[in-house]
C-alpha atoms as a PDB file:
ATOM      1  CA  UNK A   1     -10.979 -14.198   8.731  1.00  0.00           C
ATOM      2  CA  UNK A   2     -10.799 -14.544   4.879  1.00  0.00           C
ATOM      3  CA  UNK A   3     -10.738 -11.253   2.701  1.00  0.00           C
ATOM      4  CA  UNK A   4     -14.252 -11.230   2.245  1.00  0.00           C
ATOM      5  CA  UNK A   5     -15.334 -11.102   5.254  1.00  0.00           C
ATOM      6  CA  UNK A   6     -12.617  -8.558   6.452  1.00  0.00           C
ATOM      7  CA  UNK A   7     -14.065  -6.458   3.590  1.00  0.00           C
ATOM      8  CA  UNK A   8     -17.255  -6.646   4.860  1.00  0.00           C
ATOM      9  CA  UNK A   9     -16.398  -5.874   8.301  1.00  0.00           C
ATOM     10  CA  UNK A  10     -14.303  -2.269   7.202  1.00  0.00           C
ATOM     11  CA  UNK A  11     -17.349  -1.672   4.828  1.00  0.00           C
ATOM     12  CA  UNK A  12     -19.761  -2.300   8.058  1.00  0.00           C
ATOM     13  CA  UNK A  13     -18.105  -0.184  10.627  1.00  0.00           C
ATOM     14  CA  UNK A  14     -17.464   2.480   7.691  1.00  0.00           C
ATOM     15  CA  UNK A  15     -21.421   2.441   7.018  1.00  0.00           C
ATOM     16  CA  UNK A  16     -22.559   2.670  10.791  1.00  0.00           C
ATOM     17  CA  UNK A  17     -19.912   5.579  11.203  1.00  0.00           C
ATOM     18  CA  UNK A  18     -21.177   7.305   8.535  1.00  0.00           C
ATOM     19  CA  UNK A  19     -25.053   6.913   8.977  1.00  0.00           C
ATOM     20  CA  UNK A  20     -24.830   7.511  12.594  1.00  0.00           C
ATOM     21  CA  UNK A  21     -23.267  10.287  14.498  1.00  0.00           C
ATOM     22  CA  UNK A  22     -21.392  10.573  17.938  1.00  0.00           C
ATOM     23  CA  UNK A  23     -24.969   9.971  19.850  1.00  0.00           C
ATOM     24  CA  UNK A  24     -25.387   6.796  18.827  1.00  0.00           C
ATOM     25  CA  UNK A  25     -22.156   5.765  18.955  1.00  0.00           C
ATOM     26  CA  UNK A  26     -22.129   6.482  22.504  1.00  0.00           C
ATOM     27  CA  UNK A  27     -25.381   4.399  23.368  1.00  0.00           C
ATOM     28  CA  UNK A  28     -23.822   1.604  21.432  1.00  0.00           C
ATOM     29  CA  UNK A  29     -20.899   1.060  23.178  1.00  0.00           C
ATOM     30  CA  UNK A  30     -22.278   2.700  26.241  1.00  0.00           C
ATOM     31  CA  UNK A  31     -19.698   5.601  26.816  1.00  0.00           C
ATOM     32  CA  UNK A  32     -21.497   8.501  28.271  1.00  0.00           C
ATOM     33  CA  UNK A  33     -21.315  11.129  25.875  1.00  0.00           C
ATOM     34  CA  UNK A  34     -20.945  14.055  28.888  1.00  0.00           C
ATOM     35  CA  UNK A  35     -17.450  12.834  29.376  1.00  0.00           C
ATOM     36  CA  UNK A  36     -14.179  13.715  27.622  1.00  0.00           C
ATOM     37  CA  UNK A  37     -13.966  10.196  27.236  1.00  0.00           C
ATOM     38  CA  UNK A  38     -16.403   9.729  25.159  1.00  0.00           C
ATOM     39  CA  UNK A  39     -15.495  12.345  22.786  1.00  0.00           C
ATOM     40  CA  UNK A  40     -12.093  11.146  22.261  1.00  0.00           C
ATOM     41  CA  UNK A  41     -13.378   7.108  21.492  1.00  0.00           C
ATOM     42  CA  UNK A  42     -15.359   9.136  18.533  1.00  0.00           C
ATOM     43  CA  UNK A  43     -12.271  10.783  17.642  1.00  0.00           C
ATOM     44  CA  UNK A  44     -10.328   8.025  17.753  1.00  0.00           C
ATOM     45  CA  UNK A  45     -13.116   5.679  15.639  1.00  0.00           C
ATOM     46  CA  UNK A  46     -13.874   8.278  13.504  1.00  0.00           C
ATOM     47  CA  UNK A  47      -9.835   8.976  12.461  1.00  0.00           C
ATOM     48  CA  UNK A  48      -9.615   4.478  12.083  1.00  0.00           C
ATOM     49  CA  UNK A  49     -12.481   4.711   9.902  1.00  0.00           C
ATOM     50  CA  UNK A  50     -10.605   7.517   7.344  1.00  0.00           C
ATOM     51  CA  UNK A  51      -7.492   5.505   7.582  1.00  0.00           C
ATOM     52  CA  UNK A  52      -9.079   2.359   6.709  1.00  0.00           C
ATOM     53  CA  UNK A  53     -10.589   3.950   3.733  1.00  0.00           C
ATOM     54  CA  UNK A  54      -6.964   5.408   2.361  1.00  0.00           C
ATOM     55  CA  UNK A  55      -6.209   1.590   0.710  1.00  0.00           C
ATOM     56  CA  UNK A  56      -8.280   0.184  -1.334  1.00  0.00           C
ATOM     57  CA  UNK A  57     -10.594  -3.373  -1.312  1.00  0.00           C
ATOM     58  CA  UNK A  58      -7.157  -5.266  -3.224  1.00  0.00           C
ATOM     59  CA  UNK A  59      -4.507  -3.821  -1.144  1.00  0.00           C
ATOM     60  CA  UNK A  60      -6.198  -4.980   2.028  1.00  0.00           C
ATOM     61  CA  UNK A  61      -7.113  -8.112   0.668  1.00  0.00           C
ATOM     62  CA  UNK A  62      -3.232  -8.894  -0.226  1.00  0.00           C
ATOM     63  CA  UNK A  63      -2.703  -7.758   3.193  1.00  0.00           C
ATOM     64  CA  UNK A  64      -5.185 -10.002   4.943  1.00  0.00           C
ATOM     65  CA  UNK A  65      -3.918 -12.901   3.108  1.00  0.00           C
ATOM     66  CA  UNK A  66       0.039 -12.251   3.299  1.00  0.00           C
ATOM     67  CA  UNK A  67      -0.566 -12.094   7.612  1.00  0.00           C
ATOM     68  CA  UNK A  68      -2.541 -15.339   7.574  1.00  0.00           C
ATOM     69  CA  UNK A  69       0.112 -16.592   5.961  1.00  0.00           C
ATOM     70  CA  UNK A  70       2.516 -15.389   8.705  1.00  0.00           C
ATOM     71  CA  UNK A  71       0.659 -16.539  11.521  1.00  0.00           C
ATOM     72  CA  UNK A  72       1.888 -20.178  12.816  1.00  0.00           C
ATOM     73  CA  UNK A  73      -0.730 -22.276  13.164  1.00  0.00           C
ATOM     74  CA  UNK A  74      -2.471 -22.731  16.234  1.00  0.00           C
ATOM     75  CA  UNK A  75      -1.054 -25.720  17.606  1.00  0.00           C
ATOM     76  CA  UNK A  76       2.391 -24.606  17.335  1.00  0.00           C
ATOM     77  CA  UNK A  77       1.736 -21.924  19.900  1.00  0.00           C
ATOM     78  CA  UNK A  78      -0.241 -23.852  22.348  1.00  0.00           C
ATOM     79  CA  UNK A  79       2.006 -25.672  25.219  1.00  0.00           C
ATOM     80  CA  UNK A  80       2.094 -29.061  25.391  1.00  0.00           C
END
Protein backbone atom coordinates (compact mmCIF):
# COMPACT_ATOMS: atom_id res chain seq x y z
CA UNK A 1 0.00 0.00 0.00
CA UNK A 2 1.75 3.31 -0.98
CA UNK A 3 1.21 6.47 1.32
CA UNK A 4 -1.51 7.68 -0.61
CA UNK A 5 -3.59 5.25 -0.46
CA UNK A 6 -2.91 4.50 3.32
CA UNK A 7 -3.92 8.17 3.70
CA UNK A 8 -6.93 7.67 2.12
CA UNK A 9 -7.86 4.66 3.91
CA UNK A 10 -7.29 6.50 7.77
CA UNK A 11 -9.14 9.55 6.16
CA UNK A 12 -12.07 6.94 5.04
CA UNK A 13 -12.59 5.03 8.18
CA UNK A 14 -12.11 8.51 10.11
CA UNK A 15 -15.08 9.99 7.85
CA UNK A 16 -17.54 6.92 8.22
CA UNK A 17 -16.77 7.03 12.10
CA UNK A 18 -17.55 10.35 12.30
CA UNK A 19 -20.72 10.67 10.03
CA UNK A 20 -22.16 7.58 11.38
CA UNK A 21 -22.80 6.53 14.88
CA UNK A 22 -22.68 3.11 16.81
CA UNK A 23 -26.08 1.96 14.82
CA UNK A 24 -24.67 1.81 11.77
CA UNK A 25 -21.62 0.59 12.65
CA UNK A 26 -23.25 -2.35 13.99
CA UNK A 27 -25.34 -3.17 10.73
CA UNK A 28 -22.13 -2.80 8.85
CA UNK A 29 -20.16 -5.23 10.30
CA UNK A 30 -23.15 -7.08 11.55
CA UNK A 31 -22.51 -7.11 15.43
CA UNK A 32 -25.78 -6.96 17.16
CA UNK A 33 -25.86 -3.87 18.94
CA UNK A 34 -27.95 -5.60 22.16
CA UNK A 35 -24.75 -7.27 23.10
CA UNK A 36 -21.78 -6.09 25.19
CA UNK A 37 -19.95 -7.08 22.32
CA UNK A 38 -20.96 -4.83 20.23
CA UNK A 39 -20.45 -1.93 22.38
CA UNK A 40 -16.94 -2.66 23.08
CA UNK A 41 -15.96 -3.16 18.91
CA UNK A 42 -17.35 0.70 18.93
CA UNK A 43 -15.19 1.42 21.74
CA UNK A 44 -12.45 -0.13 20.51
CA UNK A 45 -12.92 1.54 16.67
CA UNK A 46 -13.86 4.59 17.98
CA UNK A 47 -10.45 4.89 20.47
CA UNK A 48 -8.19 3.53 16.80
CA UNK A 49 -9.82 6.22 15.03
CA UNK A 50 -8.52 9.14 17.81
CA UNK A 51 -5.20 7.50 17.85
CA UNK A 52 -4.81 7.48 14.24
CA UNK A 53 -5.61 11.09 14.14
CA UNK A 54 -2.75 12.06 16.98
CA UNK A 55 0.14 11.98 13.89
CA UNK A 56 -0.18 13.77 11.22
CA UNK A 57 -0.55 12.96 7.07
CA UNK A 58 3.80 13.22 6.93
CA UNK A 59 4.56 11.28 9.95
CA UNK A 60 2.48 8.37 8.75
CA UNK A 61 3.59 8.65 5.40
CA UNK A 62 7.45 8.31 6.63
CA UNK A 63 6.10 5.52 8.54
CA UNK A 64 4.37 3.67 5.74
CA UNK A 65 7.35 3.98 3.64
CA UNK A 66 10.24 3.16 6.31
CA UNK A 67 8.05 -0.54 7.00
CA UNK A 68 7.84 -1.26 3.28
CA UNK A 69 11.17 -0.85 3.31
CA UNK A 70 11.58 -3.42 6.13
CA UNK A 71 9.49 -5.98 4.78
CA UNK A 72 11.58 -8.76 2.70
CA UNK A 73 10.20 -9.26 -0.34
CA UNK A 74 7.81 -11.81 -1.01
CA UNK A 75 9.74 -14.46 -2.44
CA UNK A 76 12.19 -14.57 0.24
CA UNK A 77 9.53 -15.76 2.63
CA UNK A 78 7.81 -18.24 0.50
CA UNK A 79 9.36 -22.00 0.77
CA UNK A 80 10.82 -23.42 -1.94
Amino acid sequence: MEPAQFNQFRKALGTFYWDHGFETFCRVTGFDPQFPHALEKWQQFSTCIQAMGQLDDRTWEKLLEASLVDQAPIESVLPR
